[in-house]
Protein backbone atom coordinates (compact mmCIF):
# COMPACT_ATOMS: atom_id res chain seq x y z
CA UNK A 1 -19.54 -11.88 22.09
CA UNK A 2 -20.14 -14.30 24.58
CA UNK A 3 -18.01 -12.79 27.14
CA UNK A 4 -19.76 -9.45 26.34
CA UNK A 5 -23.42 -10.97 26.88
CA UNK A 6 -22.65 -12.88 29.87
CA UNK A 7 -21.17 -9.65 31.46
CA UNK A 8 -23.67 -7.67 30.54
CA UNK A 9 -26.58 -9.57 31.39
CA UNK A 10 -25.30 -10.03 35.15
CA UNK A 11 -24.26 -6.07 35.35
CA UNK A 12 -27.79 -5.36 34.31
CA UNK A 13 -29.99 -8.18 35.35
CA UNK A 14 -28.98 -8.98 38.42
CA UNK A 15 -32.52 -9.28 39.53
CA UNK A 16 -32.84 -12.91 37.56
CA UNK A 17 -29.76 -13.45 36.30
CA UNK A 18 -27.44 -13.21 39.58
CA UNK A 19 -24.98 -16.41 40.39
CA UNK A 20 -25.76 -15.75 44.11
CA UNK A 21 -28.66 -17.44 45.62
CA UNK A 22 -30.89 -14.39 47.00
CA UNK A 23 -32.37 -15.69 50.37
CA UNK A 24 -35.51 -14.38 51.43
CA UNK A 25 -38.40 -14.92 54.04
CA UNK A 26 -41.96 -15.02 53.28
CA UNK A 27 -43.77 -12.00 54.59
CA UNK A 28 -47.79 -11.04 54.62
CA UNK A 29 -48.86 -10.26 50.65
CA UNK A 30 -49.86 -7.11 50.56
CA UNK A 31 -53.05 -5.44 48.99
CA UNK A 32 -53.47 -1.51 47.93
CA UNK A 33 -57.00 0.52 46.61
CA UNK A 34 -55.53 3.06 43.87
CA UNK A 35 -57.97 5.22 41.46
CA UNK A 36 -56.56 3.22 38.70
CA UNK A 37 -57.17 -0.29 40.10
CA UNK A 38 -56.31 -3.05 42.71
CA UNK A 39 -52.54 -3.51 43.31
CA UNK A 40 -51.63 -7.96 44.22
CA UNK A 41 -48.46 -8.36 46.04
CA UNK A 42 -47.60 -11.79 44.56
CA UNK A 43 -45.01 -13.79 46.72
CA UNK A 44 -44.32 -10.76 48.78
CA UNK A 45 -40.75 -11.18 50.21
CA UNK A 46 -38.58 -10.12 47.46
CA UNK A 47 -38.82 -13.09 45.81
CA UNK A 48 -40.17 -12.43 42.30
CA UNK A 49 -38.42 -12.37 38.55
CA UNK A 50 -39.57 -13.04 34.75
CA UNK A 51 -43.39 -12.13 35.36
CA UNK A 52 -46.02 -13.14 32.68
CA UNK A 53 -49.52 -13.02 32.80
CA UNK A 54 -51.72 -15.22 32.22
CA UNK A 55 -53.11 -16.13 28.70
CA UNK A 56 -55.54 -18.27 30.00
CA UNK A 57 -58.14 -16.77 31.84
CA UNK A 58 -60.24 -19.81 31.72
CA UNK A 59 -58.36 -22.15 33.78
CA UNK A 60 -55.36 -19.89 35.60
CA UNK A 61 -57.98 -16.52 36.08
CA UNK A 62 -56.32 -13.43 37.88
CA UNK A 63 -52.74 -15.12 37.85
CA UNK A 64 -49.45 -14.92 36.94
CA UNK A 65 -46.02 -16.75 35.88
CA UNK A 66 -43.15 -16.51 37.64
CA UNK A 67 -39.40 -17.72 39.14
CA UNK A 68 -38.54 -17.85 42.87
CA UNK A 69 -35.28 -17.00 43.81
CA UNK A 70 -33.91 -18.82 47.07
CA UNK A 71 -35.58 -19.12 50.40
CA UNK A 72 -38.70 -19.28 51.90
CA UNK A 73 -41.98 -18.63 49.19
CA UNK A 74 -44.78 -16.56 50.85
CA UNK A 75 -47.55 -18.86 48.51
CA UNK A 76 -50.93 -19.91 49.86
CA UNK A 77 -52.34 -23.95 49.41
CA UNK A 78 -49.24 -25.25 48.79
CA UNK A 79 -49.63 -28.41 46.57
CA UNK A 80 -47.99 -31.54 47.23
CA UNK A 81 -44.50 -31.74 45.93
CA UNK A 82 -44.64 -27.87 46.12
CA UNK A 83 -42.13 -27.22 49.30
CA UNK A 84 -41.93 -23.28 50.30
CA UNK A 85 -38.93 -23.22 52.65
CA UNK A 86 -35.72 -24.26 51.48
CA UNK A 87 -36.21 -23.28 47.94
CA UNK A 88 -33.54 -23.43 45.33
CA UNK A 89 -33.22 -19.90 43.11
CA UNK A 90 -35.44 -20.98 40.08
CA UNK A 91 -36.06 -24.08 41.23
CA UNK A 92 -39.63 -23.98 39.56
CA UNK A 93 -41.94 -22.61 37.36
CA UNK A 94 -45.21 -21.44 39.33
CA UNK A 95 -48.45 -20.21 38.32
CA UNK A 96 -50.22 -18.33 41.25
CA UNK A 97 -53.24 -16.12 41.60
CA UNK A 98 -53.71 -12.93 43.45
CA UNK A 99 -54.79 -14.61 46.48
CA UNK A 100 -51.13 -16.38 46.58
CA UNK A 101 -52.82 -19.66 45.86
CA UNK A 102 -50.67 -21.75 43.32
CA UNK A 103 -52.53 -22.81 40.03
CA UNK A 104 -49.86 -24.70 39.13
CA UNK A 105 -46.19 -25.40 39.14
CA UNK A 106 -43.35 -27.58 37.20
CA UNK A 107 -39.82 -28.76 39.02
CA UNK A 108 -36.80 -28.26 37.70
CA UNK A 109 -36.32 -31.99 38.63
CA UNK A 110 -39.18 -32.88 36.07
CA UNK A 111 -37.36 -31.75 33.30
CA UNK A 112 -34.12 -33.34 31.29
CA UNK A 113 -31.67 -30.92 30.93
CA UNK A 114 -32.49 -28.81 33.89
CA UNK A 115 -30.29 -30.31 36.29
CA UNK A 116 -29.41 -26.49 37.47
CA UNK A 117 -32.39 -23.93 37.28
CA UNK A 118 -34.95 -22.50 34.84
CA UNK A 119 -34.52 -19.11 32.72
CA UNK A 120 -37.11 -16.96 30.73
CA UNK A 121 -39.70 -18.48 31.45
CA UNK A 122 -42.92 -17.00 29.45
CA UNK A 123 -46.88 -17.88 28.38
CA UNK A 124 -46.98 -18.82 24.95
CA UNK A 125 -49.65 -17.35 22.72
CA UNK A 126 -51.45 -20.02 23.56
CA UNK A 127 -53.25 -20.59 27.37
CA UNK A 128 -52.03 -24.14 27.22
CA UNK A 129 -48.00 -24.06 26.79
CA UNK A 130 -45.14 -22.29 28.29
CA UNK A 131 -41.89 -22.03 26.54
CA UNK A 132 -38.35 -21.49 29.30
CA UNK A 133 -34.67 -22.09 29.65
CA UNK A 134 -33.76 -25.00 30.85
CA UNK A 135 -29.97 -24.66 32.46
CA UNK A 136 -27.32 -27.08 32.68
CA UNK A 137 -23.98 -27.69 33.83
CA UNK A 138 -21.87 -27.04 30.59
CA UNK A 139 -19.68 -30.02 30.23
CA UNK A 140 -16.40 -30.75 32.48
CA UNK A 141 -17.96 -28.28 34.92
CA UNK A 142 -20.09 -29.09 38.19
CA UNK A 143 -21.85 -27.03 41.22
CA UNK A 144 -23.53 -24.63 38.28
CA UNK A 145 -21.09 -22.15 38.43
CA UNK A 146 -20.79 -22.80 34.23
CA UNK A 147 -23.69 -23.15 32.85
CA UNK A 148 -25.61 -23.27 29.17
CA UNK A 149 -29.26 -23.72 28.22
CA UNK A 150 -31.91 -24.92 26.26
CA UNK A 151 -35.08 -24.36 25.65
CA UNK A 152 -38.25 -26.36 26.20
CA UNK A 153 -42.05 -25.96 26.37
CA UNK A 154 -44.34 -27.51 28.95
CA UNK A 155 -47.87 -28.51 28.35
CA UNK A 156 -49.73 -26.82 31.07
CA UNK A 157 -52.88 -29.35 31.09
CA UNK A 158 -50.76 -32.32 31.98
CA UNK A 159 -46.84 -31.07 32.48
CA UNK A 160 -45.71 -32.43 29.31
CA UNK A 161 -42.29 -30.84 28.27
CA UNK A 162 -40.78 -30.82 24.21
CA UNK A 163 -37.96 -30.24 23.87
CA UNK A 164 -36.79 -27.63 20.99
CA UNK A 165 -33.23 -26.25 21.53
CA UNK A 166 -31.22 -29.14 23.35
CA UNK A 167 -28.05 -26.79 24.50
CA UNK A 168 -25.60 -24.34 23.87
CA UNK A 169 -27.28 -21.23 24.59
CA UNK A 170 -26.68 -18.11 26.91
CA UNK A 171 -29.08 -17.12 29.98
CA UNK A 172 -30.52 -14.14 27.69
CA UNK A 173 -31.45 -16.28 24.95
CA UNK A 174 -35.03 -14.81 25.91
CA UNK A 175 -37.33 -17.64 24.16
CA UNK A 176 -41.16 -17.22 23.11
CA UNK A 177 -43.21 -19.37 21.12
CA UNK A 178 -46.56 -18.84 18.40
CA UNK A 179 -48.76 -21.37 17.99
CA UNK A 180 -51.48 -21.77 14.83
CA UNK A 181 -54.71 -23.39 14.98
CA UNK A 182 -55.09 -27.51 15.62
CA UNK A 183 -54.83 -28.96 13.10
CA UNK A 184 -57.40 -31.78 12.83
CA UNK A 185 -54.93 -34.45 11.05
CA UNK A 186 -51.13 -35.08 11.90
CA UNK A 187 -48.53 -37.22 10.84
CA UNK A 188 -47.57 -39.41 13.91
CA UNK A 189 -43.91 -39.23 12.90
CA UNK A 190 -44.56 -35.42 13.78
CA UNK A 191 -43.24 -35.43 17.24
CA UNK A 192 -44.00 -31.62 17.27
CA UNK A 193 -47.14 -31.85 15.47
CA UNK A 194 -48.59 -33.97 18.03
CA UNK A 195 -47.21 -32.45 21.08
CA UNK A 196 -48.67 -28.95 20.49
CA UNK A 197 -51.70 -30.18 18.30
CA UNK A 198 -50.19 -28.50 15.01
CA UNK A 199 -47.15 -27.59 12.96
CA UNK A 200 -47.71 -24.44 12.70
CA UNK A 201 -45.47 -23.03 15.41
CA UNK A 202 -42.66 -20.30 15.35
CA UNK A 203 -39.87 -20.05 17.78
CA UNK A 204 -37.82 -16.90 18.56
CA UNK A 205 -34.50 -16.80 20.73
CA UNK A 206 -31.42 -14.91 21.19
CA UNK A 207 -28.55 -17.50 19.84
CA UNK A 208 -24.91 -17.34 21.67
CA UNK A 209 -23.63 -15.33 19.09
CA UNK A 210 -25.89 -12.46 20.64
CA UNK A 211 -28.39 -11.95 17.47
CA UNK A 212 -32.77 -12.81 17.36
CA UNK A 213 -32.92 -15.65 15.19
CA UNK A 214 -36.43 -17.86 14.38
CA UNK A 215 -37.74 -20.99 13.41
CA UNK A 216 -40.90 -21.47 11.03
CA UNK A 217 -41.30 -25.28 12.04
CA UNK A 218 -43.97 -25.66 9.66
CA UNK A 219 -40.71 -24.79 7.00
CA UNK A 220 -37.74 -25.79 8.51
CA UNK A 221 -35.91 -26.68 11.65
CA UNK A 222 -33.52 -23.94 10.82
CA UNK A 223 -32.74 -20.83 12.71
CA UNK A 224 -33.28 -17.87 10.59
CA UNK A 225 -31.50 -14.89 11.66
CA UNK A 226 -33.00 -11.25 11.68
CA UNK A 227 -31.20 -8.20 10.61
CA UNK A 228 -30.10 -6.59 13.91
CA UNK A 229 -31.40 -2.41 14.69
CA UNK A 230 -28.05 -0.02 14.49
CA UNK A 231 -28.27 0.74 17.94
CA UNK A 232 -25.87 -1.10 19.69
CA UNK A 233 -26.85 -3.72 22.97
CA UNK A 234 -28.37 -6.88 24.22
CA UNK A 235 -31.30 -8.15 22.15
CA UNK A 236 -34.07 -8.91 25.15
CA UNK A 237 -37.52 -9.85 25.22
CA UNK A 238 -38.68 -10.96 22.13
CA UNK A 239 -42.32 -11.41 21.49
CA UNK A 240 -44.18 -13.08 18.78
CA UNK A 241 -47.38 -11.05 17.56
CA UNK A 242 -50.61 -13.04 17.61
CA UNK A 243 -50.88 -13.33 13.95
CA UNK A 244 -46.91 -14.77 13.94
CA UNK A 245 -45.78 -12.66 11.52
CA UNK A 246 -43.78 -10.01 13.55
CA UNK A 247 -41.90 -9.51 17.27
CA UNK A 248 -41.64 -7.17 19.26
CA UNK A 249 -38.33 -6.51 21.33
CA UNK A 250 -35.42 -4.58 23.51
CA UNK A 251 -32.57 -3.02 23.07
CA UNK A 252 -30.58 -2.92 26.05
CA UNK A 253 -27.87 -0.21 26.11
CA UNK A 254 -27.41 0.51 29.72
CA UNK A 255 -29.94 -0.32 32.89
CA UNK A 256 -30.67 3.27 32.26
CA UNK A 257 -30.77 3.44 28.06
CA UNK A 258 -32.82 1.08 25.77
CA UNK A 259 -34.85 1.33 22.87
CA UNK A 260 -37.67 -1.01 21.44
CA UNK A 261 -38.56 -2.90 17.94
CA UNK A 262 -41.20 -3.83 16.02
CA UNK A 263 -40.14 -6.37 13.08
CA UNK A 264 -41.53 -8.45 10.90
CA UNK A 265 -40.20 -12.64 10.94
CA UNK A 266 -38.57 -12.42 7.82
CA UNK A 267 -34.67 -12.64 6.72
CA UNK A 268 -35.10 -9.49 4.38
CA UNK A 269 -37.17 -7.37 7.27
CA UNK A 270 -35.83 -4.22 9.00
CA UNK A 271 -36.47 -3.20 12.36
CA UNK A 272 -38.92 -0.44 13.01
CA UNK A 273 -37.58 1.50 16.36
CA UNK A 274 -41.23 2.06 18.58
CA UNK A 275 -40.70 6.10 19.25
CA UNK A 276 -41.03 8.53 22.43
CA UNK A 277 -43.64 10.44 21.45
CA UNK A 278 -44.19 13.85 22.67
CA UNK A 279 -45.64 12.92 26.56
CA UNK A 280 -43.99 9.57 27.32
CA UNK A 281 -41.82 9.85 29.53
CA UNK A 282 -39.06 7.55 28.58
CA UNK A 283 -38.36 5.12 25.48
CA UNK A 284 -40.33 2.52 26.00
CA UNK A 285 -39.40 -1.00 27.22
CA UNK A 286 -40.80 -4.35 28.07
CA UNK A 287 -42.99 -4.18 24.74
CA UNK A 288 -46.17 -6.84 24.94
CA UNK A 289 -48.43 -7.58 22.55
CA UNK A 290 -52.33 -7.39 23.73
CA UNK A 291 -55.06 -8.03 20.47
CA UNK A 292 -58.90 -6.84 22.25
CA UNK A 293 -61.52 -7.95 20.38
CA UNK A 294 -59.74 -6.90 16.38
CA UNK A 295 -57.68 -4.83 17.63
CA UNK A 296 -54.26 -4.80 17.92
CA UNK A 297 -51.89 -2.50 20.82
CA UNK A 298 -48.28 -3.04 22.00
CA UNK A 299 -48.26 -2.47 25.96
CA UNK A 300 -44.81 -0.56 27.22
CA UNK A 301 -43.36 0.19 30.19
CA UNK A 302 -41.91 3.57 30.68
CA UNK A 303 -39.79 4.84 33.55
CA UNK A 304 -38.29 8.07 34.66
CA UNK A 305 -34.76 9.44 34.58
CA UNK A 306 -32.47 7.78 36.83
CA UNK A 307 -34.86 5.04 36.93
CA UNK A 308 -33.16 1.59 36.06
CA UNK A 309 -35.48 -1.04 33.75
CA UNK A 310 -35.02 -3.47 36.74
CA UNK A 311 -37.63 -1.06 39.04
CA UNK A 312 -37.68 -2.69 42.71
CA UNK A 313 -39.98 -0.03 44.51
CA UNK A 314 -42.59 -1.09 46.69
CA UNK A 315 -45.63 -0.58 44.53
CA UNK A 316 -48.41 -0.72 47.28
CA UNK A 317 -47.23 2.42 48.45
CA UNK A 318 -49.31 5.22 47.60
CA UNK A 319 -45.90 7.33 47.26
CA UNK A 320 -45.42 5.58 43.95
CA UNK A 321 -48.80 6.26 42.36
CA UNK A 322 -48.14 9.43 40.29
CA UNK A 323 -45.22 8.00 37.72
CA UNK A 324 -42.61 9.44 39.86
CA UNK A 325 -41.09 6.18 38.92
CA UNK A 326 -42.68 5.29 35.60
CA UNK A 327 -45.84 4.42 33.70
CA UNK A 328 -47.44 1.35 31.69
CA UNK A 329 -48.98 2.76 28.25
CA UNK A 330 -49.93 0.82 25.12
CA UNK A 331 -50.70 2.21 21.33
CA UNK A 332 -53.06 0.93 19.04
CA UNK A 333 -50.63 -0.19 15.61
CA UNK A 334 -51.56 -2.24 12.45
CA UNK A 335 -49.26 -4.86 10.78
CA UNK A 336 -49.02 -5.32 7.32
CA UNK A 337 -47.13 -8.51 6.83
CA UNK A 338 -44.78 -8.83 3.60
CA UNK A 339 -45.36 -5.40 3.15
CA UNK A 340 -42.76 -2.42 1.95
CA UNK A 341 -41.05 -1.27 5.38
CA UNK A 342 -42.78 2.22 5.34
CA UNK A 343 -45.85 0.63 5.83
CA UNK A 344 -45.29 -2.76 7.05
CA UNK A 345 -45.86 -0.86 11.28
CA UNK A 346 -48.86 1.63 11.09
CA UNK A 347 -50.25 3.58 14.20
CA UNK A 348 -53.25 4.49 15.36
CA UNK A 349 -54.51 6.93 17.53
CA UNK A 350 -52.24 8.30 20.64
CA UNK A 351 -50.48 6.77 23.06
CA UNK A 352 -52.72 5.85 26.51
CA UNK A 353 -51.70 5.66 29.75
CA UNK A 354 -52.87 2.10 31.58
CA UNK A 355 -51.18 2.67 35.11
CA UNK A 356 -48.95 5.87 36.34
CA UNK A 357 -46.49 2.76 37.87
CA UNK A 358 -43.98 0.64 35.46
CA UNK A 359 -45.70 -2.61 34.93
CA UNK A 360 -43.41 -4.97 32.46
CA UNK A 361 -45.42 -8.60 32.57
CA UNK A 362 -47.22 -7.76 29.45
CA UNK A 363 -51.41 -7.74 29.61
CA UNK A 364 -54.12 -10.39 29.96
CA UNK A 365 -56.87 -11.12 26.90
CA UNK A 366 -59.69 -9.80 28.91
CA UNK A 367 -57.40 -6.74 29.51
CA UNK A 368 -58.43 -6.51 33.56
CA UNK A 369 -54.89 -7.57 35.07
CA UNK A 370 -51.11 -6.63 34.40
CA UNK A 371 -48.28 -7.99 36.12
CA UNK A 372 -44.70 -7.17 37.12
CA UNK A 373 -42.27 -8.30 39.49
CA UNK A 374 -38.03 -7.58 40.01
CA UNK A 375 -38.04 -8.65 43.39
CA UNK A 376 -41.23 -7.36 44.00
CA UNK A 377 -43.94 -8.91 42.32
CA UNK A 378 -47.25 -7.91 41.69
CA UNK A 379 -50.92 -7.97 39.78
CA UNK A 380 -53.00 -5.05 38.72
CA UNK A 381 -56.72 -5.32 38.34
CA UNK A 382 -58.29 -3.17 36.22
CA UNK A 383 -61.68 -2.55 36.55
């Protein structure tokens, strides 16, 4: 299974997952005026993977997540410690608005077990942490050319990382975290507790063995594993609903064929396959959750045939404005935790078009920006 996942995952997603350093040079970030917003070049110079939007509009406004690959990064007001030229491929995490400035930013060299890159990286559902993959040298090897991972959060307001899987996992493990409510009293022998200001947290991963497995910390340490859709591929993306109770996630068949999943974090649960509806153009992918208000929508990306997932188009051309390559939609749906399975996923309403180009970075809590980026990355305001 391994073997089959490693292959895979560089066949398909080459765009982050590549053994070759991509050089690149920083060029001028664009900017583009469309009818359905403002399109952000972020980092313009092909230098963009694993996009996520901000889920803290407060202190990181209009700005997005994301991993370098190797080069020259085309950011504006640098920090100190944050060198542009000479970059490493995913050599940091950065946090950068859509006027290039950087919000923030984390080293791989600030964090124990990443002695060779970071992977995955994604916003929690709260503003405050980030959860990644933190890669390694697996032992007896050297340069990086054999390497496994772990997983980590960092504490945005002062770069404080936890630790929560030490090793032993694949690039495409995929990691995202839930986090409760503070909790206003804490055991200090609750290293967790007091790192994220509660225990009520939830992890979810792909394991080595290939299958989407969580944690209920506030229960156990232990993985729990989820039954696994028939469809047949890699397990990708996995997102934890803001009530923690269910994920959303991929299945990759081809760069061409996928399906998604809506399931509920429970041993006994079933996945619920999210279905191309009469007017969408493709199955959807890159499924986000976005809660407005009390109301709940996945986001989607959809994209055209003989469109690949991994879309690289320039998306400040005007040529790409009419879904020629894709669209970003969301539906309204209602969860109904420990429920039977007919009714645990309800819908509501139709399906609505966001953007007519694929955006997969998921949807900020105000609702005003989306992000993306294979190569190319970008912002969308909405107004």
């Amino acid at each position: 299974m391994k073997k089959y996942l490693t292959a895979l995952s560089l066949a398909l997603l080459a765009g982050c997952y590549s053994p070759e350093q991509y050089e690149a040079s920083a060029t001028e970030n664009q900017t583009a005026q469309s009818d359905f917003g403002t399109l952000y070049e972020i980092n313009g110079g092909m230098q963009i993977c694993n996009p996520s939007i901000t889920q803290d509009e407060k202190n990181y406004p209009a700005s997005m997540l994301w991993l370098n690959f190797s080069g020259t990064l085309n950011v504006q007001d640098a920090p100190k410690g944050y060198a542009t030229k000479d970059a490493d491929e995913h050599d940091r995490l950065t946090v950068s608005d859509t006027a290039g400035k950087v919000l923030w930013y984390l080293m791989k060299d600030d964090v124990e077990g990443a002695e060779c890159e970071f992977q995955d990286p994604e916003w929690t559902t709260d503003g405050n942490f980030i959860v990644a993959l933190s890669g390694a040298n697996v032992k007896g090897s050297k340069g990086c050319s054999d390497m496994e991972y772990g997983i980590f959060a960092v504490r945005l307001s002062d770069n404080q990382v936890f630790t929560l899987v030490k090793s032993g996992l694949e690039a495409t493990a995929n990691p995202h975290l839930w986090i409760g409510d503070a909790q206003d009293s804490i055991s200090s022998k609750d290293s967790l507790a007091n790192f994220f200001g509660t225990n009520e947290v939830k992890l979810v991963y792909v394991n080595a063995a290939g299958k989407l497995v969580y944690v209920d910390f506030a229960k156990s340490t232990k993985a729990v594993t989820l039954k696994a859709p028939s469809a047949e591929g890699l397990l990708d993306g996995p997102m934890i609903s803001p009530d923690g109770n269910f994920i959303v996630y991929d299945v990759l068949e081809s760069s061409y064929a996928w399906s998604s999943y809506v399931q509920e974090l429970s041993s006994t649960s079933s996945p619920v396959e999210i279905e191309k509806l009469e007017g969408m153009i493709s199955n959807p992918v890159f499924p986000h959750w976005w809660k407005f208000g009390s109301r709940l929508f996945i986001v989607w990306t959809e994209f055209t045939a003989g469109n690949p997932y991994l879309n690289k188009s320039d998306l400040t051309k005007e040529s790409t404005w009419d879904a020629s390559i894709g669209r970003t939609a969301m539906r309204e749906v209602m969860l109904n935790a420990s429920a039977p399975s007919d009714v645990a996923v309800e819908w509501n309403g139709s399906v609505r078009e966001i953007a007519p180009v694929p955006l997969i970075g998921g949807r900020s809590p105000s609702g005003h920006f989306v992000s993306t980026g294979t190569n190319n990355g970008y912002m969308l305001y909405i107004p």
